[in-house]
C-alpha atoms as a PDB file:
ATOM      1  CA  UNK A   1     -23.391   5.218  -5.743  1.00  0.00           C
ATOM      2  CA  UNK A   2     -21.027   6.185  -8.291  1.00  0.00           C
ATOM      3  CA  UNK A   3     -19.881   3.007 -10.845  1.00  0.00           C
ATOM      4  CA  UNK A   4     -15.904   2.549 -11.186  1.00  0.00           C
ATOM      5  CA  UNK A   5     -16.313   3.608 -14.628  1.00  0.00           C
ATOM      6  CA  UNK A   6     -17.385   7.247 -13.943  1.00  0.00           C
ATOM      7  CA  UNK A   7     -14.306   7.758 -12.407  1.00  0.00           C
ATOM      8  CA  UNK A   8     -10.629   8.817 -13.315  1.00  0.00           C
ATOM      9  CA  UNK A   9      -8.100   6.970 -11.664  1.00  0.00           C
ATOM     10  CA  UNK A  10      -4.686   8.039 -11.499  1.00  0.00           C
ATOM     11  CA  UNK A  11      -1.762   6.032 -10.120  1.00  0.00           C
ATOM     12  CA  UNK A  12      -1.112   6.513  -6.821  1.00  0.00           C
ATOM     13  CA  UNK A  13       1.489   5.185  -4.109  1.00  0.00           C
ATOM     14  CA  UNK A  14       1.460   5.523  -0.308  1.00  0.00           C
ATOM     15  CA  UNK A  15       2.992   8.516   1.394  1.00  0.00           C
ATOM     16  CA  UNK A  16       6.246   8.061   3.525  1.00  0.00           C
ATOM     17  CA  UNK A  17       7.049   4.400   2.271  1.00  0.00           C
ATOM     18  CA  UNK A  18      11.110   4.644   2.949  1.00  0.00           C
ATOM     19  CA  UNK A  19      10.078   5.685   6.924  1.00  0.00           C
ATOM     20  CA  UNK A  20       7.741   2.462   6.926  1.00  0.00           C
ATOM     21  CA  UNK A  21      10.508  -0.007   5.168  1.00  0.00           C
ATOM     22  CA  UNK A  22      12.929   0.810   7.549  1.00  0.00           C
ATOM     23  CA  UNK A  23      10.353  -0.201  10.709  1.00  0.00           C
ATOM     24  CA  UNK A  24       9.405  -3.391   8.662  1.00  0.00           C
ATOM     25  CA  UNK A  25      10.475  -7.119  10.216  1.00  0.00           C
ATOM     26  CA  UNK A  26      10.729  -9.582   7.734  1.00  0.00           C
ATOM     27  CA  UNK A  27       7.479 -11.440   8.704  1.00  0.00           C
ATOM     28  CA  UNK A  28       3.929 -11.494   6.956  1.00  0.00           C
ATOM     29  CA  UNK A  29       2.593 -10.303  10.450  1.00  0.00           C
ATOM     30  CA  UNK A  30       4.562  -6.422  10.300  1.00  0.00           C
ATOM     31  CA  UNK A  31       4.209  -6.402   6.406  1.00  0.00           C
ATOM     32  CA  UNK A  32       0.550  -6.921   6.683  1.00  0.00           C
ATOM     33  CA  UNK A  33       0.159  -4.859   9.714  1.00  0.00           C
ATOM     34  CA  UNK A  34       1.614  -2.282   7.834  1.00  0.00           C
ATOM     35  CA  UNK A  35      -0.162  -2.123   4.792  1.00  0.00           C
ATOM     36  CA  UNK A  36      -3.244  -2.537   6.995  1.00  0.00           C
ATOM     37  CA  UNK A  37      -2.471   1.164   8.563  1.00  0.00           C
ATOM     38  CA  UNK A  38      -1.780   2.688   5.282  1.00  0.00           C
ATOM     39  CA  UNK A  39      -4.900   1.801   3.560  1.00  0.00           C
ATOM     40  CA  UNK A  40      -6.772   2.957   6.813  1.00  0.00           C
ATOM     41  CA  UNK A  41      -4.848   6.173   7.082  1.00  0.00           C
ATOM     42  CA  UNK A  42      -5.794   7.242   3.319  1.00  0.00           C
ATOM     43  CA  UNK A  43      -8.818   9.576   3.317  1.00  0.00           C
ATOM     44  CA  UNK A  44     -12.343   8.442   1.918  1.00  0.00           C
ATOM     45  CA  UNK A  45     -13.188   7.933  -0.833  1.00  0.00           C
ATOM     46  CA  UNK A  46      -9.518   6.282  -2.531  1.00  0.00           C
ATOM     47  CA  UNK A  47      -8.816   3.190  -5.570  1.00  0.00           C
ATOM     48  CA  UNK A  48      -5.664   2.252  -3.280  1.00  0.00           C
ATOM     49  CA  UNK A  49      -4.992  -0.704  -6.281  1.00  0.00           C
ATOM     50  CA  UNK A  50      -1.906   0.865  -7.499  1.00  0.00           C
ATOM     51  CA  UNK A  51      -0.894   1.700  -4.379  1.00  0.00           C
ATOM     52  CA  UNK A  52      -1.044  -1.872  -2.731  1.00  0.00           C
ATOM     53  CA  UNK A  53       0.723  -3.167  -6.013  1.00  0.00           C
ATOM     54  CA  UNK A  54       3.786  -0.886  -5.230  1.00  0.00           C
ATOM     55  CA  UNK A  55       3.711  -1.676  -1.687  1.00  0.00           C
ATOM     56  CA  UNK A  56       3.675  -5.559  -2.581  1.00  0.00           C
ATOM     57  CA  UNK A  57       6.345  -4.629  -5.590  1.00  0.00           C
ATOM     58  CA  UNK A  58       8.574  -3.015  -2.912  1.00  0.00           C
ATOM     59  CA  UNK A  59       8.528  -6.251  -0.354  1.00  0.00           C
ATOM     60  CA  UNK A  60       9.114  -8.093  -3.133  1.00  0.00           C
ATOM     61  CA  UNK A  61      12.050  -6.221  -4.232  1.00  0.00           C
ATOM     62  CA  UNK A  62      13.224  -5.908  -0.564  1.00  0.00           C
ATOM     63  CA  UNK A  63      13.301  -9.662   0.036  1.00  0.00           C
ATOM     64  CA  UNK A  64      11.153  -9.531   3.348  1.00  0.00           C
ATOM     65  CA  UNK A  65       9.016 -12.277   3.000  1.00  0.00           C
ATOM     66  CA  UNK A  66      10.791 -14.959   1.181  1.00  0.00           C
END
């Protein structure tokens, strides 16, 4: 098993974002269900950190959960 550090990581984001956003309800339940399916939709093996930041950065933004 490879160690974090013997990787490069480069910042990533999720594909086709703006499609998802306009599907999303303002609830925790979509917003979470969503994220869920893009995580499990990114191919093995993936540091989806930045990724899930920008997600959470673009509800944020968007107002959907407040």
């Amino acid at each position: 098993m490879a160690h974090l550090g013997e990787h490069s990581l480069s910042k990533s984001t999720f594909g086709g974002l703006d499609a998802v956003f306009k599907q999303l309800k303002p609830d925790s339940e979509s917003v979470n269900r969503a994220l869920l399916e893009l995580i499990q939709k990114t191919p093995e093996p993936a540091f989806l950190l930045s990724a899930v930041l920008h997600f959470v950065e673009m509800v944020d933004q968007k107002g959907l959960l407040e």
